[in-house]
N, C-alpha and C. Protein backbone atom coordinates (compact mmCIF):
# COMPACT_ATOMS: atom_id res chain seq x y z
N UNK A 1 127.06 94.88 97.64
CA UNK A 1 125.87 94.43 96.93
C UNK A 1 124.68 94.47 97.89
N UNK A 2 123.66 95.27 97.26
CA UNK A 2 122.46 94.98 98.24
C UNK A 2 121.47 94.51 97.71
N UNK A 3 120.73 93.64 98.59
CA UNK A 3 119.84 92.61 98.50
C UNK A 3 118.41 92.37 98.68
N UNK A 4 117.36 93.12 98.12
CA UNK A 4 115.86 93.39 98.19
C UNK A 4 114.96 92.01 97.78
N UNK A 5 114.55 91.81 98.75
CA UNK A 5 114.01 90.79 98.75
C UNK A 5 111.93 90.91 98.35
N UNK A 6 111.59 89.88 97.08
CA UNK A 6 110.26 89.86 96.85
C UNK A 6 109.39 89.50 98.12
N UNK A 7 108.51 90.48 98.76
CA UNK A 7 107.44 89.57 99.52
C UNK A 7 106.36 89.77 99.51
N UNK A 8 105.23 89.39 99.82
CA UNK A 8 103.95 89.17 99.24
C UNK A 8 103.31 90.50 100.00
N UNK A 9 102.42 91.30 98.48
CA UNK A 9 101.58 92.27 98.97
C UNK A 9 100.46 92.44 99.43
N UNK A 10 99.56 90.69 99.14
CA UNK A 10 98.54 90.82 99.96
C UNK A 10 98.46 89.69 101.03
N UNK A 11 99.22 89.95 101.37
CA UNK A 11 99.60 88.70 103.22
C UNK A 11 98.45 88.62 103.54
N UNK A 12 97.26 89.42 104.43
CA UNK A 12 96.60 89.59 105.10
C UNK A 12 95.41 89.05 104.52
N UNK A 13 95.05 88.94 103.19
CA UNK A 13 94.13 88.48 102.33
C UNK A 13 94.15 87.22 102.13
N UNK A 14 95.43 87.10 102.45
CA UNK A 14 95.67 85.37 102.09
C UNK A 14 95.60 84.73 103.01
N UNK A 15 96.08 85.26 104.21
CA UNK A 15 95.78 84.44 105.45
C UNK A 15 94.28 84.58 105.73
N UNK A 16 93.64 85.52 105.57
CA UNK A 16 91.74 85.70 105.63
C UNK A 16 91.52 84.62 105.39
N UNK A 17 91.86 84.49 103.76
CA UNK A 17 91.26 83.68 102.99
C UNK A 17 91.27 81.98 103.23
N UNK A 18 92.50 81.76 103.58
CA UNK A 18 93.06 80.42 104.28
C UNK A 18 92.75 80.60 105.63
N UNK A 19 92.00 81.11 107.08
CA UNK A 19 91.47 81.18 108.34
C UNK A 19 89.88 81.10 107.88
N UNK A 20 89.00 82.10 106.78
CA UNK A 20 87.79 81.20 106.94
C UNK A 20 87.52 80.33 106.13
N UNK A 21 88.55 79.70 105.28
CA UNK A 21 88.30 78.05 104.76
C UNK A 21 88.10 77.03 106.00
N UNK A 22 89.19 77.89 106.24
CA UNK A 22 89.11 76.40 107.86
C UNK A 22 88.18 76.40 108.66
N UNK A 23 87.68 77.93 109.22
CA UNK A 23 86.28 77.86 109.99
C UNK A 23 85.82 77.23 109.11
N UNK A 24 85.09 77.31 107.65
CA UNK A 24 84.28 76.66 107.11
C UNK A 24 84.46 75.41 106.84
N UNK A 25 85.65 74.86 106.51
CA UNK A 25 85.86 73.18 106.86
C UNK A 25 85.53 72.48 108.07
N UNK A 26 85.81 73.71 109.37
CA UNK A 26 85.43 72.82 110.54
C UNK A 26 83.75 72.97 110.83
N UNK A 27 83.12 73.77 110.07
CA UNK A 27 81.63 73.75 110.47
C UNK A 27 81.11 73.28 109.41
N UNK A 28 81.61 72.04 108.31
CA UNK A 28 80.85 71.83 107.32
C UNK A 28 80.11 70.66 107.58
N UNK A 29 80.29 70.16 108.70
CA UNK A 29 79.51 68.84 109.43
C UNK A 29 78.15 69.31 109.12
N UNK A 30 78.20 70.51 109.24
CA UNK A 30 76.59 70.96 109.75
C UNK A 30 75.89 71.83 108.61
N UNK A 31 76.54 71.76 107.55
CA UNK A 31 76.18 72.47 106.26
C UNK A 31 76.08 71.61 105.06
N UNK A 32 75.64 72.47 103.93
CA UNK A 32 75.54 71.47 102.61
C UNK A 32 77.13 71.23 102.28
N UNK A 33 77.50 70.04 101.61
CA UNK A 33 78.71 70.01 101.33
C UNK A 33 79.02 71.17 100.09
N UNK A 34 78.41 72.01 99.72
CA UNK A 34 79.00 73.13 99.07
C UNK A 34 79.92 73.85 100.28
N UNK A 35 79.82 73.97 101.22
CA UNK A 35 80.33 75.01 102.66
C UNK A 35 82.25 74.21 102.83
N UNK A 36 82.35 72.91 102.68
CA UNK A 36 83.04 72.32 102.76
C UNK A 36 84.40 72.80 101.54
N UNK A 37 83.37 72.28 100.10
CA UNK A 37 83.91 72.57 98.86
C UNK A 37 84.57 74.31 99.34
N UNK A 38 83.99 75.00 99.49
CA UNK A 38 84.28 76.74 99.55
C UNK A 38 85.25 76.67 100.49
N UNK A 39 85.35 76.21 101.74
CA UNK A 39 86.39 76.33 102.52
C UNK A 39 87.75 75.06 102.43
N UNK A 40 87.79 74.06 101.30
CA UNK A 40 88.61 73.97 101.03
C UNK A 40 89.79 74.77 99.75
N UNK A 41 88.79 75.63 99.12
CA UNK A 41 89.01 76.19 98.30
C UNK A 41 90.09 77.31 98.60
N UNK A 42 89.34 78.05 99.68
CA UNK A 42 89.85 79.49 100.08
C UNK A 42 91.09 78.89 101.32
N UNK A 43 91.10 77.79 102.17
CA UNK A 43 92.52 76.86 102.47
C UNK A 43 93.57 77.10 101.36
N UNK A 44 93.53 76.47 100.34
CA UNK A 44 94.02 75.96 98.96
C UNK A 44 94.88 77.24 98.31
N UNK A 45 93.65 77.99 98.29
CA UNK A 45 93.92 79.24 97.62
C UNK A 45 95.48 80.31 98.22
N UNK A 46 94.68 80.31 99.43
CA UNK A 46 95.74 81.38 100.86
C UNK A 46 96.73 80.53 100.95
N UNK A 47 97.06 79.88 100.92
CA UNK A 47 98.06 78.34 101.48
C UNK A 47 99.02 78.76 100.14
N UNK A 48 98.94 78.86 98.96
CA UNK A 48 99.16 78.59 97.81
C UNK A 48 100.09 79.95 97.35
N UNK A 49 99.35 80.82 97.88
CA UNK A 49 99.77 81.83 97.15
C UNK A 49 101.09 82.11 98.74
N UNK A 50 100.85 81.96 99.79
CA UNK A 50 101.44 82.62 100.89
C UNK A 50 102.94 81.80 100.59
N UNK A 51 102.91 80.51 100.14
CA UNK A 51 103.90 79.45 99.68
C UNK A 51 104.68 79.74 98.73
N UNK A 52 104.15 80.63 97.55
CA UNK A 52 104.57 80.83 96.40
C UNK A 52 106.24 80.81 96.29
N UNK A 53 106.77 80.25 95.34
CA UNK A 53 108.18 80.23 95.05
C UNK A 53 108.58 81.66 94.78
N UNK A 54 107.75 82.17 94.27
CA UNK A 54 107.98 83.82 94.09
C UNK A 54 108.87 84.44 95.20
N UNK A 55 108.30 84.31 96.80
CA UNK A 55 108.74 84.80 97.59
C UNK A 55 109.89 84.46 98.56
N UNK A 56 110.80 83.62 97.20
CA UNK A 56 112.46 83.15 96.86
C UNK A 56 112.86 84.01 96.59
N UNK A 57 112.79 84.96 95.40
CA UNK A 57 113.31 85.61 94.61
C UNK A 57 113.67 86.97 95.41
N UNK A 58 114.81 87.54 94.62
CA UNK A 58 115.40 88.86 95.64
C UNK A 58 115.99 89.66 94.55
N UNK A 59 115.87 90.94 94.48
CA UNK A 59 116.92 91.65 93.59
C UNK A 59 118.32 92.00 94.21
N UNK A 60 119.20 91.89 93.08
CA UNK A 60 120.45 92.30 93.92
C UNK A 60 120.88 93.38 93.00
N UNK A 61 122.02 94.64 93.64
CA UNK A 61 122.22 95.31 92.75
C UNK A 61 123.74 95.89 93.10
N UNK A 62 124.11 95.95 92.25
CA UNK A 62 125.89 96.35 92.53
C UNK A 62 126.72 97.78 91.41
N UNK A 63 126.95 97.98 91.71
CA UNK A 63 127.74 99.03 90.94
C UNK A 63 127.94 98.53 89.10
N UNK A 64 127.37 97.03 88.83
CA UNK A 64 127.58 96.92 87.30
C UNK A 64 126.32 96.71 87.20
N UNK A 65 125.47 96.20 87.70
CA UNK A 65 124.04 95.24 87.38
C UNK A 65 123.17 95.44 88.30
N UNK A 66 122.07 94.89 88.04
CA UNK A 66 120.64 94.74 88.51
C UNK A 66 120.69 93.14 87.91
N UNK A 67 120.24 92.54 89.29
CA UNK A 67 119.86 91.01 88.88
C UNK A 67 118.86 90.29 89.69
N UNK A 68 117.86 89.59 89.12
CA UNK A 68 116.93 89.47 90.14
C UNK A 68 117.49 87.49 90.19
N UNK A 69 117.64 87.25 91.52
CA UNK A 69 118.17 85.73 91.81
C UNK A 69 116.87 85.32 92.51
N UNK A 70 116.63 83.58 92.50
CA UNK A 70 116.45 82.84 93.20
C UNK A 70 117.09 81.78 93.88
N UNK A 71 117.65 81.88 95.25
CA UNK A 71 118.26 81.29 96.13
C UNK A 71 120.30 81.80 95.38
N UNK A 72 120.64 80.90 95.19
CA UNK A 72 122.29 80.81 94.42
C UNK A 72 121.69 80.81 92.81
N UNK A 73 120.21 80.76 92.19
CA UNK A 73 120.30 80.67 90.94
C UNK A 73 119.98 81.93 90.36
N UNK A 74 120.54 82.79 89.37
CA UNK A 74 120.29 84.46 88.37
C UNK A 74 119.19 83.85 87.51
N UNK A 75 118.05 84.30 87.69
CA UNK A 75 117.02 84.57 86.89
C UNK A 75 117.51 85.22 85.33
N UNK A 76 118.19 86.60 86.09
CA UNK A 76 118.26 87.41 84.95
C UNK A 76 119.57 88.34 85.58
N UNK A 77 120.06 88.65 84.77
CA UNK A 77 121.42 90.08 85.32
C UNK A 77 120.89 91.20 83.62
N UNK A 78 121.07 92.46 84.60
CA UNK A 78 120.82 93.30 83.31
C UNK A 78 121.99 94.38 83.93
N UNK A 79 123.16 94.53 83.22
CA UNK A 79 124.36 95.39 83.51
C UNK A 79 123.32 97.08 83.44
N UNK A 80 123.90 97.83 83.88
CA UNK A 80 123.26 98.96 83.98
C UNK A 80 123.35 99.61 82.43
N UNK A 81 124.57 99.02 81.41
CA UNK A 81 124.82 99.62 79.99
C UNK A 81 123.92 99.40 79.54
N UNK A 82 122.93 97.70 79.24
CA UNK A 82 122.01 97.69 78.55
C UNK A 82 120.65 97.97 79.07
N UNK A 83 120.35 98.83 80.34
CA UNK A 83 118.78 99.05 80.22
C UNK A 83 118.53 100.05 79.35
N UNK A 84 117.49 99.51 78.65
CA UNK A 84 117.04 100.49 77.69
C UNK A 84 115.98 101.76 77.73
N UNK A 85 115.38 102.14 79.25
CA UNK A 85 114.89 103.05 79.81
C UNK A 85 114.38 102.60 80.93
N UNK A 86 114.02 103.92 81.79
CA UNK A 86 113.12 103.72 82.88
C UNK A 86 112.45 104.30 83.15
N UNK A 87 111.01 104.24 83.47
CA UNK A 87 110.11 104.99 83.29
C UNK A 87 110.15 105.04 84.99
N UNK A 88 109.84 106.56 85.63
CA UNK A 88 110.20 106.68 87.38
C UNK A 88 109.22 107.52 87.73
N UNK A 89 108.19 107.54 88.79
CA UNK A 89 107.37 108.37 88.97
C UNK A 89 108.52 108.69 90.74
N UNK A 90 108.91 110.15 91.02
CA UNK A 90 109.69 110.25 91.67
C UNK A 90 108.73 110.33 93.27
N UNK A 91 107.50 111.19 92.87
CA UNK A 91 106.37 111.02 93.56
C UNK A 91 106.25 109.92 94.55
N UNK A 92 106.15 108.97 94.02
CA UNK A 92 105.54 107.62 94.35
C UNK A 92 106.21 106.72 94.60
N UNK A 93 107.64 106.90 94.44
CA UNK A 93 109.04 106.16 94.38
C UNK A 93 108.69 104.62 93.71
N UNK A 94 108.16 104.65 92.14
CA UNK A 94 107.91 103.20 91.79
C UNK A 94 108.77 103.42 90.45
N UNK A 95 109.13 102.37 89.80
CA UNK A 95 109.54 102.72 88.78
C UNK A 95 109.58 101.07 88.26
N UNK A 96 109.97 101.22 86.21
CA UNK A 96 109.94 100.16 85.46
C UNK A 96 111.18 100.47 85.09
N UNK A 97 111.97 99.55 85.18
CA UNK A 97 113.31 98.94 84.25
C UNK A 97 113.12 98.32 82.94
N UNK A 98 113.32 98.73 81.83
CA UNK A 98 112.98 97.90 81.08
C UNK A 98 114.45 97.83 79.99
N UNK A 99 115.03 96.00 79.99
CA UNK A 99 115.43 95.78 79.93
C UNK A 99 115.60 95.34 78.53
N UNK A 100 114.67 95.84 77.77
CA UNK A 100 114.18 95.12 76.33
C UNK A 100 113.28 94.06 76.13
N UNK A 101 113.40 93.56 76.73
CA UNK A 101 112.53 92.34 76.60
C UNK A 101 111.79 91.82 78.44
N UNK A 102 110.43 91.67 78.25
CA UNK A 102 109.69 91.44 79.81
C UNK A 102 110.95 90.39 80.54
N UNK A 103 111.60 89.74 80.28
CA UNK A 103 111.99 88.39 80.73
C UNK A 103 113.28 89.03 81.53
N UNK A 104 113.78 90.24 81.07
CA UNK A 104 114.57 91.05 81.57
C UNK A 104 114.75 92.09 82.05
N UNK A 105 113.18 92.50 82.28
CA UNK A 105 112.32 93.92 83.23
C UNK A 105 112.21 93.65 84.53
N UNK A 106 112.20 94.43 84.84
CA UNK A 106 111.42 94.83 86.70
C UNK A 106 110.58 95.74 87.09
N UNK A 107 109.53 95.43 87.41
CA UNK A 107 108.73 96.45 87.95
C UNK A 107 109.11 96.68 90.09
N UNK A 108 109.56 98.16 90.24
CA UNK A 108 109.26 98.10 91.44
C UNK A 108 108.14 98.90 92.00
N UNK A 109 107.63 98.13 92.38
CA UNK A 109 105.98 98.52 92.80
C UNK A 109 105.73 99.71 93.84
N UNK A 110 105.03 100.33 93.70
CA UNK A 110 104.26 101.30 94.86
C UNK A 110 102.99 101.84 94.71
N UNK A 111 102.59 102.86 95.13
CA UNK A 111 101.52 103.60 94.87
C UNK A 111 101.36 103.84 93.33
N UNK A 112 100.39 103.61 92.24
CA UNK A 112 100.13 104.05 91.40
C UNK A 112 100.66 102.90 90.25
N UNK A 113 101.43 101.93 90.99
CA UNK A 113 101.77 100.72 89.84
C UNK A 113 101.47 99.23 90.91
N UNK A 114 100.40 98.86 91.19
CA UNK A 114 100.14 97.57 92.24
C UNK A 114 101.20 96.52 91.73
N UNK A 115 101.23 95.14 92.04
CA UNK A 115 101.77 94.60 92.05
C UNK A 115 101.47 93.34 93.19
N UNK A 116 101.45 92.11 92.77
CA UNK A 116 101.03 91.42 93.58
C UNK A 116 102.13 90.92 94.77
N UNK A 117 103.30 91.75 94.42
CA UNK A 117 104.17 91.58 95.48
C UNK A 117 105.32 92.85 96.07
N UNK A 118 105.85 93.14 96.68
CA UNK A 118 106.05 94.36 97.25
C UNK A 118 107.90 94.00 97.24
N UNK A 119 108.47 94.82 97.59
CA UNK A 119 110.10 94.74 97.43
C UNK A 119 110.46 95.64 99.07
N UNK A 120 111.34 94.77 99.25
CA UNK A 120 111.90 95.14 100.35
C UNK A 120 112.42 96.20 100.01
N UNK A 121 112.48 97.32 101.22
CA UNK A 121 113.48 98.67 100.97
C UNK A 121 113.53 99.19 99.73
N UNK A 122 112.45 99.42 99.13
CA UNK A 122 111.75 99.66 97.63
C UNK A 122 112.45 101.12 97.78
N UNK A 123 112.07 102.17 98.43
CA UNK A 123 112.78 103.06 98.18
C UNK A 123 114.48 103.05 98.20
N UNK A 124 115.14 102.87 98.88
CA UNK A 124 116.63 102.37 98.76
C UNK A 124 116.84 101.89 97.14
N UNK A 125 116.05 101.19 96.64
CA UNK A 125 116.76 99.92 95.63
C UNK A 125 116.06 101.44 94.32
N UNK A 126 114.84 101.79 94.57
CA UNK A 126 114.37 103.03 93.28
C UNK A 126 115.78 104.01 93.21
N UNK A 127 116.43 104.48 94.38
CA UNK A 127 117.45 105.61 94.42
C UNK A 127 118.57 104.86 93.77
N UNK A 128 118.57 103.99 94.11
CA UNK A 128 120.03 102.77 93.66
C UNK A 128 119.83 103.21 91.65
N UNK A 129 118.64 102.39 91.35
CA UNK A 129 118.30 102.36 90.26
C UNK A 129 118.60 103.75 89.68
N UNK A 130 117.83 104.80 89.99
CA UNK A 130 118.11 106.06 89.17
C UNK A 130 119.26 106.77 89.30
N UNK A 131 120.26 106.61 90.25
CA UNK A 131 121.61 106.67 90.29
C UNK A 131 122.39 106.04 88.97
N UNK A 132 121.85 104.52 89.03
CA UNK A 132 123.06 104.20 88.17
C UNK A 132 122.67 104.10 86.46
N UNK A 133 121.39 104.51 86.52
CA UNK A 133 120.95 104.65 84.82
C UNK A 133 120.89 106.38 84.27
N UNK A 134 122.29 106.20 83.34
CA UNK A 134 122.17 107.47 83.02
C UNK A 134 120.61 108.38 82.54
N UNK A 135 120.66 109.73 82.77
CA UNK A 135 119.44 110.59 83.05
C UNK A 135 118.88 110.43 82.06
N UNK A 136 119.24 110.48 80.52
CA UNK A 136 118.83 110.59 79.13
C UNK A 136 117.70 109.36 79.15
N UNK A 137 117.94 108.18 79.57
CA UNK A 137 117.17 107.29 79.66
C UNK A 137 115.85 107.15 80.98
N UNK A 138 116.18 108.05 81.45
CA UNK A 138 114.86 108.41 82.40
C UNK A 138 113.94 109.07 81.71
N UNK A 139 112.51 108.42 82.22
CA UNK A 139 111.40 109.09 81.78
C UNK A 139 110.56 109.28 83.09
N UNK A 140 110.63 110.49 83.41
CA UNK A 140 109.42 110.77 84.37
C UNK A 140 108.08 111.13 84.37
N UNK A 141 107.65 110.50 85.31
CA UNK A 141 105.44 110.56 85.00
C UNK A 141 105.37 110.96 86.54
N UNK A 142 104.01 111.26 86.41
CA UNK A 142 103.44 111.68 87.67
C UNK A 142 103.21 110.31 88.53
N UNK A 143 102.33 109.27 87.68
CA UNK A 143 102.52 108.30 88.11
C UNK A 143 102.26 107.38 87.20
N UNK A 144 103.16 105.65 87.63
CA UNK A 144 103.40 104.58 86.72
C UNK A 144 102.40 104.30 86.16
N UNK A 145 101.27 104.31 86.51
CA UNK A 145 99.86 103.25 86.01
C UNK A 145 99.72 104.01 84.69
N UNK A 146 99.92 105.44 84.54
CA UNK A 146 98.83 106.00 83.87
C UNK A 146 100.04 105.82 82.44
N UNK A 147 101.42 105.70 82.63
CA UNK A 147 102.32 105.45 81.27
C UNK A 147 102.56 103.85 81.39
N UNK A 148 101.78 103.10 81.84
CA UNK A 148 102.17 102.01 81.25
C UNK A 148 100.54 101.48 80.72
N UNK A 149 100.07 101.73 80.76
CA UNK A 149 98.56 101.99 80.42
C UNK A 149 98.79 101.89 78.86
N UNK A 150 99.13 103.24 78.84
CA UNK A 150 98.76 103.78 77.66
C UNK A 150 100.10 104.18 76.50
């Protein structure tokens, strides 16, 4: 069983964002208390999102299933019989699982499908994926954005 773990795609934004709250908390002695308000905000904000429970969650995938867990708890298991397509830009190595219903989809993110969070060994887990979903149910695009768009 291998184990791809969710982690955050804009790290660097968030820590920005939470480093000049704090300059601005520590220089709000000397400013209007709006300077204060803003840099507790962008603290709050970066702090918040870098924390997120999200970046618990892991996909696992085995020769029957795709399941995305948090810690010992299954979110969701989708056996490889019932996905009901996948849309794969081979290009870009991103692709959508779709499981029938959102609550039982996955998007794995790359170039051309953002995502506010990124997957470990994304390529590994895309090859995994189109391996074990028969071909008939593949749909290939140049890239994700422009078929889930529209």
């Amino acid at each position: 069983m291998a184990r791809h773990r969710f982690r955050p795609r804009y790290r660097g934004l968030a820590w920005g964002a939470a480093g000049l709250g704090a300059g601005l908390g520590a220089i709000s002695w000397a400013a209007p208390p709006i300077v204060l308000v803003t840099g507790v905000c962008g603290l709050l904000l970066g702090g918040a999102y870098l924390a997120s429970p999200t970046w618990r969650l892991a996909v696992e995938t085995s020769e029957d299933a795709l399941a995305v867990v948090a810690g010992s708890r299954t979110r969701f298991s989708l056996p490889w019989t019932e996905v009901q397509a996948v849309v794969a830009s081979r290009a870009t190595r991103t692709c959508f699982v779709n499981g029938g219903v959102p609550e039982r989809s996955l998007l794995v993110p790359g170039d051309g499908a953002p995502a506010p969070y990124r997957l470990e060994r994304r390529e590994e887990l895309f090859d995994f994926i189109l391996a074990h979903v028969p071909e008939d149910k593949v749909e290939s695009v140049e890239l994700l954005s422009d078929r889930l768009r529209g």
